[in-house]
Protein backbone atom coordinates (compact mmCIF):
# COMPACT_ATOMS: atom_id res chain seq x y z
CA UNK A 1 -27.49 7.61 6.13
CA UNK A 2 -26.44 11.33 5.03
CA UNK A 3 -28.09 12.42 7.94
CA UNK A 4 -26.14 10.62 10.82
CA UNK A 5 -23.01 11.57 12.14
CA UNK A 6 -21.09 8.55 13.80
CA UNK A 7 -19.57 8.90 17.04
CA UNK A 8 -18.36 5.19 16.92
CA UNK A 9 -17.32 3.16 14.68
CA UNK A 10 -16.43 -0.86 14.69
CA UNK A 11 -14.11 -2.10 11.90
CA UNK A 12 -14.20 -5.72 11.72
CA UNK A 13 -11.27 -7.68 10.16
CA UNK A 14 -9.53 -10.70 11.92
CA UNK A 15 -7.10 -12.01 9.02
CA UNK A 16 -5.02 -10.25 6.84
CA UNK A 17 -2.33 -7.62 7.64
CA UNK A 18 -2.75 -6.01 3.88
CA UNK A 19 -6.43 -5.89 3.86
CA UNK A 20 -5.79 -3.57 7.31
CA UNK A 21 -3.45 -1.55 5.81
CA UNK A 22 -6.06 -0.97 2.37
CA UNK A 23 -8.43 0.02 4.84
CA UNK A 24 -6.75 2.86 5.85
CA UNK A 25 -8.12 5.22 3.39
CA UNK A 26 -11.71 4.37 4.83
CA UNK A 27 -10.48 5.46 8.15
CA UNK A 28 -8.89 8.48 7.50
CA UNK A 29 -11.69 9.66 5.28
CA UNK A 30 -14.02 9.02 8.69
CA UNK A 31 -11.72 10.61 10.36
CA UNK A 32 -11.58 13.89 7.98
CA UNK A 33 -15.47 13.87 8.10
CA UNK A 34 -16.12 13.23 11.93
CA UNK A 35 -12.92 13.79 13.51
CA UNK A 36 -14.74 13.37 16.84
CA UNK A 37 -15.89 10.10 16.02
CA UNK A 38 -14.19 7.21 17.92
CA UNK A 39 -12.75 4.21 15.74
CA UNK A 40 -12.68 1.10 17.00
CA UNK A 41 -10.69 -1.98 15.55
CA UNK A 42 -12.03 -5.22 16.16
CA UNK A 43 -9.42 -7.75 15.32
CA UNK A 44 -7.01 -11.17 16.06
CA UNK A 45 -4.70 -11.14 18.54
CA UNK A 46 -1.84 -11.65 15.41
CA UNK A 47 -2.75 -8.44 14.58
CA UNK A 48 -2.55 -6.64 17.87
CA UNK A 49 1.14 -5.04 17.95
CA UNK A 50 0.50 -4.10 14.50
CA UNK A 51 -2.83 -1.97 14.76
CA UNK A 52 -0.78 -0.12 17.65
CA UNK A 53 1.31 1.39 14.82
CA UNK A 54 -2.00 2.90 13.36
CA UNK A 55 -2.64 6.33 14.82
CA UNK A 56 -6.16 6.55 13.50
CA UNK A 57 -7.32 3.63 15.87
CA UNK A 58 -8.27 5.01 18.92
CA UNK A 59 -9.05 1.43 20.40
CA UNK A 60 -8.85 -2.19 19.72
CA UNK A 61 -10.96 -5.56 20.60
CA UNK A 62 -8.87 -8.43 19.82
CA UNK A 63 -9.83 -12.09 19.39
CA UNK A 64 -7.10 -14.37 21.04
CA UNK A 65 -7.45 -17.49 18.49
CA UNK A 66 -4.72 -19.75 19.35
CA UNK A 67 -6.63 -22.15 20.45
CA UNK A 68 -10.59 -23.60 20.82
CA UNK A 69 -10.52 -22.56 23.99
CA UNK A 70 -8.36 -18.97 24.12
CA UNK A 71 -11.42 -18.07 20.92
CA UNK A 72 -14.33 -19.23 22.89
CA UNK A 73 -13.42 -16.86 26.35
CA UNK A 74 -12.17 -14.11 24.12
CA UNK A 75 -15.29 -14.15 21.95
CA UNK A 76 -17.27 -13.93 25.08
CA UNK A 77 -15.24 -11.19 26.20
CA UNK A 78 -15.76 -9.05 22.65
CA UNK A 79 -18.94 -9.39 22.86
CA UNK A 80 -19.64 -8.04 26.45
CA UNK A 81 -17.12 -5.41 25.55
CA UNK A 82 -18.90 -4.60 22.49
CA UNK A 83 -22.78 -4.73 24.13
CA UNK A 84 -21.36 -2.00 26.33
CA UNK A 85 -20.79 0.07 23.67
CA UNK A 86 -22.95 2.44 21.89
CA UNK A 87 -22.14 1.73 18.54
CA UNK A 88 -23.09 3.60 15.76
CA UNK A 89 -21.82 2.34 12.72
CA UNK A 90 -20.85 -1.46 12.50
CA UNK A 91 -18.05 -2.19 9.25
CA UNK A 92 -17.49 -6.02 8.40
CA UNK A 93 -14.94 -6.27 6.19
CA UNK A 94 -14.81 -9.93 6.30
CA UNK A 95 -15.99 -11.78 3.53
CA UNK A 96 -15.31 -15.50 3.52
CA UNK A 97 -15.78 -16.15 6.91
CA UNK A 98 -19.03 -15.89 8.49
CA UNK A 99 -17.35 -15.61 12.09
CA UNK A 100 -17.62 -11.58 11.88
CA UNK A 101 -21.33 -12.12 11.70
CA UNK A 102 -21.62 -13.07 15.15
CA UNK A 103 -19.97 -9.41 16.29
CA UNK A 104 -22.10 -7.85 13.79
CA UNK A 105 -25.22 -8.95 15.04
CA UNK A 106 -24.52 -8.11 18.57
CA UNK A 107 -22.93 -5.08 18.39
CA UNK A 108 -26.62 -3.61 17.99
CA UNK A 109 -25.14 -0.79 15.72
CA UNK A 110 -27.86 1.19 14.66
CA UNK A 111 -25.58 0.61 10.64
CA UNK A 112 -24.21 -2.37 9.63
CA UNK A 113 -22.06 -2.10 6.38
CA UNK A 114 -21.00 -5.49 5.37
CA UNK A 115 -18.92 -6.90 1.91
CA UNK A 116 -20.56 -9.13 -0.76
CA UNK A 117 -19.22 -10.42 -3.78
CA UNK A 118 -20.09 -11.33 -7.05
CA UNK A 119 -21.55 -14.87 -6.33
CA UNK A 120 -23.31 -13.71 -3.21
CA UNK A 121 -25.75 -10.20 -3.19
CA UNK A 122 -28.22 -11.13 -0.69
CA UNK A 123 -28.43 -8.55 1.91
CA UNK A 124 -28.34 -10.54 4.80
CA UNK A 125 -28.04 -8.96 8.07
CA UNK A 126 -26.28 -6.19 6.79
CA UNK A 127 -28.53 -2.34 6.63
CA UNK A 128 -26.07 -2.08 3.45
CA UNK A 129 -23.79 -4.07 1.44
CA UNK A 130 -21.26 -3.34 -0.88
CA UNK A 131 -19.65 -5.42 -3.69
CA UNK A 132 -15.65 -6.39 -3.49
CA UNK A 133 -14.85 -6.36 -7.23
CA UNK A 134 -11.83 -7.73 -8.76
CA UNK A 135 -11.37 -5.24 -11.52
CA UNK A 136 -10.98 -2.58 -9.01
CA UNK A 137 -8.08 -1.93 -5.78
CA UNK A 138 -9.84 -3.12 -2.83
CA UNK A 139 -9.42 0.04 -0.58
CA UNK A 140 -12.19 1.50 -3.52
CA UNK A 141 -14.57 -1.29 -2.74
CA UNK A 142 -13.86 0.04 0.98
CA UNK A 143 -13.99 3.69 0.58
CA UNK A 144 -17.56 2.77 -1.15
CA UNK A 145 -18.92 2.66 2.50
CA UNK A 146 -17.68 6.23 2.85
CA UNK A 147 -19.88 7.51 -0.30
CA UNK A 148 -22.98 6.68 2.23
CA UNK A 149 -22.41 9.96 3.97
CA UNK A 150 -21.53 12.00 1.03
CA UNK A 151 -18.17 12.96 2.30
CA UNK A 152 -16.92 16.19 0.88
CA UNK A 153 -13.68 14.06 -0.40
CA UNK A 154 -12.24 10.95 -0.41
CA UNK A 155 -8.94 9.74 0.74
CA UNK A 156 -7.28 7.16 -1.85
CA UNK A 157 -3.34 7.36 -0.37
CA UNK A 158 -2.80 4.73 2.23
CA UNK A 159 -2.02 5.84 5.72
CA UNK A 160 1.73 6.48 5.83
CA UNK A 161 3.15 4.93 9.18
CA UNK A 162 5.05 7.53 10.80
CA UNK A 163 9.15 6.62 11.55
CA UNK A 164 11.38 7.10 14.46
CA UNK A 165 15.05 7.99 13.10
CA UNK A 166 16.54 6.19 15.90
CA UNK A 167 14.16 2.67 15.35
CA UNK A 168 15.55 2.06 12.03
CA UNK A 169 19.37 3.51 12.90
CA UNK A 170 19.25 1.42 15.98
CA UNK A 171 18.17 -2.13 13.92
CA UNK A 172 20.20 -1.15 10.92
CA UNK A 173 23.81 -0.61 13.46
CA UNK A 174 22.46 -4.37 15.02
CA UNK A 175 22.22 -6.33 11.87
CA UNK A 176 26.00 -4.11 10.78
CA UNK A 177 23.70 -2.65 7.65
CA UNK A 178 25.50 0.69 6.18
CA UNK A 179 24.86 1.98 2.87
CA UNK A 180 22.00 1.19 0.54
CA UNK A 181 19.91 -1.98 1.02
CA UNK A 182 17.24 -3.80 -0.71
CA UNK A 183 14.48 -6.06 0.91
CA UNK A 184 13.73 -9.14 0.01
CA UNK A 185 10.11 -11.25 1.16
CA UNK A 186 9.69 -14.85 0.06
CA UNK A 187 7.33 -15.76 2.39
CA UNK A 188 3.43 -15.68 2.23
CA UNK A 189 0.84 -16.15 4.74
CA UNK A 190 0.11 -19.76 6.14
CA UNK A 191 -3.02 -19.59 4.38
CA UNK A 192 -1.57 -18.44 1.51
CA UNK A 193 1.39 -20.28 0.61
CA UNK A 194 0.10 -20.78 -3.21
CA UNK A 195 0.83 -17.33 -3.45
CA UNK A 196 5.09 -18.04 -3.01
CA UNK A 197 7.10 -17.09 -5.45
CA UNK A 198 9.03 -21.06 -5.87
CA UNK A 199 12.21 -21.14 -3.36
CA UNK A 200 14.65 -21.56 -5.63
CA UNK A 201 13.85 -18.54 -7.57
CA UNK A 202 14.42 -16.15 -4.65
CA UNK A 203 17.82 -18.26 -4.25
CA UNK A 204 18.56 -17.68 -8.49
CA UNK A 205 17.16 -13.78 -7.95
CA UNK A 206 19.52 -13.24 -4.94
CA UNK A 207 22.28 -15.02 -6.50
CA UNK A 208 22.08 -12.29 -9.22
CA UNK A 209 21.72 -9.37 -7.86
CA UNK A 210 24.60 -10.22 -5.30
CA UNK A 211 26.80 -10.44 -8.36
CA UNK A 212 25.80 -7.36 -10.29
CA UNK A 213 26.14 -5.63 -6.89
CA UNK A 214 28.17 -7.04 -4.64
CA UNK A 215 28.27 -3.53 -1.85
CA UNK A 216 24.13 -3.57 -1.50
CA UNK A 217 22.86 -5.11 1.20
CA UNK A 218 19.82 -7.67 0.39
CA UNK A 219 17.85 -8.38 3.80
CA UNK A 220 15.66 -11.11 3.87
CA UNK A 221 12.57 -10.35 6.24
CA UNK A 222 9.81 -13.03 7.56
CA UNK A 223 8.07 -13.51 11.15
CA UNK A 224 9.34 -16.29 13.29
CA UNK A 225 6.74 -18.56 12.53
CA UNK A 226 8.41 -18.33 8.67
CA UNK A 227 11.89 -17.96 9.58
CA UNK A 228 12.90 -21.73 9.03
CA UNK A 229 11.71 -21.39 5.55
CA UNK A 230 13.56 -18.44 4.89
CA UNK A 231 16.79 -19.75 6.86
CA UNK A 232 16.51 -22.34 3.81
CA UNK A 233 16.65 -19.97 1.04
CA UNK A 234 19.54 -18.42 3.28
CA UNK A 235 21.75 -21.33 3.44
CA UNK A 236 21.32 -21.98 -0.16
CA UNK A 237 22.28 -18.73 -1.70
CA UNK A 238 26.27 -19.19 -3.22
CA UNK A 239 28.50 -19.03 -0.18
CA UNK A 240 30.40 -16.62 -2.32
CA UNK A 241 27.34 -14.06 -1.73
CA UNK A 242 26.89 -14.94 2.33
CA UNK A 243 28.20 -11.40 3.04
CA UNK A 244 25.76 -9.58 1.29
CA UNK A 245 22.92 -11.20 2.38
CA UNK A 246 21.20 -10.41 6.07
CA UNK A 247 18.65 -12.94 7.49
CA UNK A 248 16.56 -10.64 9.92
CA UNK A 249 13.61 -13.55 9.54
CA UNK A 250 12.01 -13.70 13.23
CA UNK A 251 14.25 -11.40 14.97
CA UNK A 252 12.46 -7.77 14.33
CA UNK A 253 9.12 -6.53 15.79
CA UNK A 254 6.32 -5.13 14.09
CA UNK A 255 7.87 -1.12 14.23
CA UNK A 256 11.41 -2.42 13.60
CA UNK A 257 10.07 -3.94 10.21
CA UNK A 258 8.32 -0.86 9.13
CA UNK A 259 11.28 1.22 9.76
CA UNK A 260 13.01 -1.15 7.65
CA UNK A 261 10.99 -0.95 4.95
CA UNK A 262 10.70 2.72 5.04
CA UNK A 263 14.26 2.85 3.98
CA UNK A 264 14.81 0.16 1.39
CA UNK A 265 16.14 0.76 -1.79
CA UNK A 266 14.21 -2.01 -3.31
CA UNK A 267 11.18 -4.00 -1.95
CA UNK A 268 10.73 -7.39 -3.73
CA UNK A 269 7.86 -9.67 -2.61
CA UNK A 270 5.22 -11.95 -2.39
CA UNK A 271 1.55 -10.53 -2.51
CA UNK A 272 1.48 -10.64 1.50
CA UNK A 273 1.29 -8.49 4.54
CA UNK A 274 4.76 -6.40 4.59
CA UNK A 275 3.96 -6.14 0.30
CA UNK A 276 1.05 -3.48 1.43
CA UNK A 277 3.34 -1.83 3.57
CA UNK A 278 6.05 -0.71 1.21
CA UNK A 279 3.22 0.15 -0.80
CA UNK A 280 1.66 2.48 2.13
CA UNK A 281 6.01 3.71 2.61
CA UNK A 282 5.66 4.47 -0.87
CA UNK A 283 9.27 2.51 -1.51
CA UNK A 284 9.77 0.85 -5.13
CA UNK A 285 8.43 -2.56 -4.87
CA UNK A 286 8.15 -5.55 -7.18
CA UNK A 287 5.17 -7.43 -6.51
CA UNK A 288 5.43 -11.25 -7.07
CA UNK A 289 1.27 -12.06 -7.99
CA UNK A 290 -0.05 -15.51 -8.39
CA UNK A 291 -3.85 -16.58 -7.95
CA UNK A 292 -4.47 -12.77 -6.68
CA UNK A 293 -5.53 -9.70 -8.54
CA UNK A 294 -2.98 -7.69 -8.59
CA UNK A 295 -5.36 -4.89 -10.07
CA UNK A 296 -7.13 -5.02 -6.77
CA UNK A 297 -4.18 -5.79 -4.44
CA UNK A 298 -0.85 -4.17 -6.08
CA UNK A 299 -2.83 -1.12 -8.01
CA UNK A 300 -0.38 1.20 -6.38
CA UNK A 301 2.32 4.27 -7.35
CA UNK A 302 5.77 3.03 -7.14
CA UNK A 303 4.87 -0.42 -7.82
CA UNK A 304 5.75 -2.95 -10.68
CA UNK A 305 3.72 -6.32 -10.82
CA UNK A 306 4.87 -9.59 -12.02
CA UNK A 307 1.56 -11.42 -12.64
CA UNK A 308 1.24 -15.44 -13.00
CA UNK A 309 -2.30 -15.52 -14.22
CA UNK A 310 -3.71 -19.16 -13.28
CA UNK A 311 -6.76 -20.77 -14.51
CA UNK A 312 -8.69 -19.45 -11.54
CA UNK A 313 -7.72 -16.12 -11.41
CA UNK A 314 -8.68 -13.07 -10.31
CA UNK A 315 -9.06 -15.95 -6.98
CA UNK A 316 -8.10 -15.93 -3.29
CA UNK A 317 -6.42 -19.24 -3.24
């Protein structure tokens, strides 16, 4: 593999905004290497405003999955897209779904670097795999693919979304925010909700810090699809503390919330999505684990981990 130079490359990961944004390192040390080569992003459709923030992507293929039907025609279309491609390097980063198999086999890349883990080695239809380990952060299990072509160095920082002064002035003058702030995530993906930090702890944590600091703002942040739930702990914080708190839950977009984050004093939340961004904004961020590793997922500078080990863990769910 030393020998080839890659002019494009397929990265294949449909769920999971904070696996994305741990793969980062692996693309910008491909991009260091063969800064000619062309990266490719194949992805769902939930992700698609969000790889558009990523400058190292020079194109996406996105799976529309909202329904049976909006998968089936959009699979189809990925795959013609993807047979008209000359594709030199094939990454599945997918490892509990066997759904990225079907793009990896067609995509007729002359490599195909897949993940295994411990309880599964076998080779499958991969030219090589490599092992996701739990005692290690994942974007080293990724950067692993990288060693293949003896890169001169590796890139270990996360890629560091770049800000537009006037994005994050013009959300903080629409949600009246002045001053310092702190950010505050309850939520967790749908397929993750094990990993929530209980309700009423965000409501006794807010509660607190409201009344040792009554002139910081605390936002609370979510997509709209969470915003009910965190329009609950909202309403349930002491009505004395209603002034310092800003629900923002469903009402920013993908850049807006970045920009946010960029800024915060404080980020506190769940092992999720907008977690691995203030991690790759390098903000101070307390990371609420549960089932998770945090070793693997919240190994990061500027982070502090509060870890529930249960009697599964290091586990997904």
């Amino acid at each position: 593999n030393k020998s080839v130079t890659p002019k494009t490359i397929v990265v294949c990961k449909f769920l999971g905004m904070g696996s994305i944004v741990q793969s980062t390192p692996l693309l910008q040390t491909f991009k260091k290497q063969f800064p000619d080569c062309k990266i490719i992003y194949l992805s769902s459709v939930t992700n698609k405003n969000f790889l558009g923030q990523i400058s190292l992507i020079d194109e996406t293929i996105i799976i529309n999955d909202k329904s049976l039907f909006s998968t089936i025609i959009s699979t189809l279309s990925c795959i013609r897209i993807l047979l008209s491609k000359q594709i030199d390097l094939f990454i599945d980063l997918e490892v509990y779904s066997n759904f990225s198999k079907i793009f990896t086999i067609v995509s007729n890349a002359d490599l195909k670097f897949g993940l295994t883990h411990k309880d599964n080695k076998k080779q499958n239809i991969y030219s090589s795999t490599f092992q996701l380990r739990t005692d290690r952060p994942v974007f080293k299990s990724y950067l692993e693919m990288c060693k293949s072509f003896n890169p001169q160095s590796l890139i270990h920082e996360l890629y560091q979304f770049p800000i537009k002064d006037e994005t994050r002035q013009s959300v903080l003058e629409r949600f009246g925010i002045s001053g310092e702030y702190i950010i505050v995530n309850p939520n967790a993906s749908d397929l993750r909700i094990e990993r929530r930090w209980p309700k009423e702890n965000f409501v006794s944590l807010i509660n607190q810090i409201a009344g040792i600091n009554p002139t910081i703002k605390i936002l609370l942040i979510g997509s709209s699809s969470e915003s009910n739930y965190v329009n609950e702990i909202y309403t349930s914080v002491n009505a004395v503390h209603q002034n310092s708190i800003v629900n923002t839950a469903g009402k920013l977009s993908i850049e807006e919330l970045i920009a946010l984050i960029s800024g915060t004093k404080l980020m506190i939340t769940n092992d999720t999505g907008p977690m691995h961004l203030s991690f790759a904004q390098l903000r101070p961020t307390l990371a609420l684990f549960g089932p998770a590793s945090p070793i693997q997922f919240g190994n990061h500078n500027h982070s502090t981990v509060v870890y529930k080990k249960v009697s599964c863990s290091p586990c997904v769910h």
